[in-house]
Protein backbone atom coordinates (compact mmCIF):
# COMPACT_ATOMS: atom_id res chain seq x y z
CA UNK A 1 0.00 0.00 0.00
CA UNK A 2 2.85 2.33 0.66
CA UNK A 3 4.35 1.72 -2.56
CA UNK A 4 0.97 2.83 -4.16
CA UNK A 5 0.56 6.09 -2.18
CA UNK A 6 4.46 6.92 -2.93
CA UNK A 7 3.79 6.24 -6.52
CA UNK A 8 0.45 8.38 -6.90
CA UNK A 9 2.20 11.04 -5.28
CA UNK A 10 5.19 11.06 -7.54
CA UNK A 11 2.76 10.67 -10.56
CA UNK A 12 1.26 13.68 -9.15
CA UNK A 13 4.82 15.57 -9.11
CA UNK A 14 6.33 14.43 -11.80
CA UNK A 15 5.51 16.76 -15.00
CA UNK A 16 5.28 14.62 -18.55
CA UNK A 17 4.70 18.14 -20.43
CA UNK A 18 6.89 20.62 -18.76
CA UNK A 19 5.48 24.04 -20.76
CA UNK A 20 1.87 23.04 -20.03
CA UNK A 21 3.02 21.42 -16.25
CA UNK A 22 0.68 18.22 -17.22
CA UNK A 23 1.23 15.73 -14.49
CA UNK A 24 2.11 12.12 -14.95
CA UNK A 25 -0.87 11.20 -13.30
CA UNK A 26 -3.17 13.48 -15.94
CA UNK A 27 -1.36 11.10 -18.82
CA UNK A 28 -2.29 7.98 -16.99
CA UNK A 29 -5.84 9.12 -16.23
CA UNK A 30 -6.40 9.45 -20.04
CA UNK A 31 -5.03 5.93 -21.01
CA UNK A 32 -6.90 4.38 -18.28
CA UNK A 33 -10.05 6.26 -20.03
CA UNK A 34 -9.27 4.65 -23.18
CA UNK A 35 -6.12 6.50 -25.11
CA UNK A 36 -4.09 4.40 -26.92
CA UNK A 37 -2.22 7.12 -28.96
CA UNK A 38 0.27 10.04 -28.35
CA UNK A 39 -2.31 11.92 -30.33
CA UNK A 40 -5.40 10.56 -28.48
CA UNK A 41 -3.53 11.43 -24.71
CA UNK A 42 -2.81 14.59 -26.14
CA UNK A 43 -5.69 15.63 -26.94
CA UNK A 44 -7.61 14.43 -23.76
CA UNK A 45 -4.90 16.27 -21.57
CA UNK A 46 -3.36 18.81 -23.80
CA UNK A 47 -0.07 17.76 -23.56
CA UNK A 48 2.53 18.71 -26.83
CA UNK A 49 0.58 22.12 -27.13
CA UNK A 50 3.38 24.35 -25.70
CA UNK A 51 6.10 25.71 -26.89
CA UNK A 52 8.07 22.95 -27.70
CA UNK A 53 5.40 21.43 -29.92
CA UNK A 54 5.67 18.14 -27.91
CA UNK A 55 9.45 17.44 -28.36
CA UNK A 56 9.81 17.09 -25.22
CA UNK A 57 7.10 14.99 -23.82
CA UNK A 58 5.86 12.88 -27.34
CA UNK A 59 8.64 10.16 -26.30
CA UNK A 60 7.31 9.96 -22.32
CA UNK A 61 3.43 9.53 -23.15
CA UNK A 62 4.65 7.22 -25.75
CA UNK A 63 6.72 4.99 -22.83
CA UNK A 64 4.08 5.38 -20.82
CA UNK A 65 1.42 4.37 -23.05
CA UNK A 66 3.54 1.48 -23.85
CA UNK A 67 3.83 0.34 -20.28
CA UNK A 68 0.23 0.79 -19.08
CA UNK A 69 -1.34 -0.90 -22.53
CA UNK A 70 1.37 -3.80 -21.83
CA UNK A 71 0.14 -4.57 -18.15
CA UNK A 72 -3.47 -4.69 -19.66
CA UNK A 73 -2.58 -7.24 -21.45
């Protein structure tokens, strides 16, 4: 249970898109509502709309993506 409440709070630290300050938790929220693509996440949460165009955080929503969709299976 620990391990749970550390993570949620780290997802809730941790920033995927740093010039819109979208948490990691945000990202996971929209896979777990049914993203399954960099452009589908970013759209639900608005991440890759700043001023890097999604340089920055296109390669973490894809890792992450690829690690919640694998568990799932």
């Amino acid at each position: 249970m620990e391990q749970n409440l550390n993570e949620e709070i780290l997802d809730k630290l941790t920033k995927v898109c740093l010039c819109k300050a979208i948490p990691r938790a945000t990202i996971k929220k929209a896979i777990r509502n049914g993203a399954r693509t960099v452009k589908e996440v970013q759209a639900a949460t608005g991440a890759g709309s700043g001023g890097c165009g999604g340089r920055r955080c296109t390669p973490k929503i894809e890792q992450l993506l690829n690690d919640m969709l694998e568990k799932e299976l």
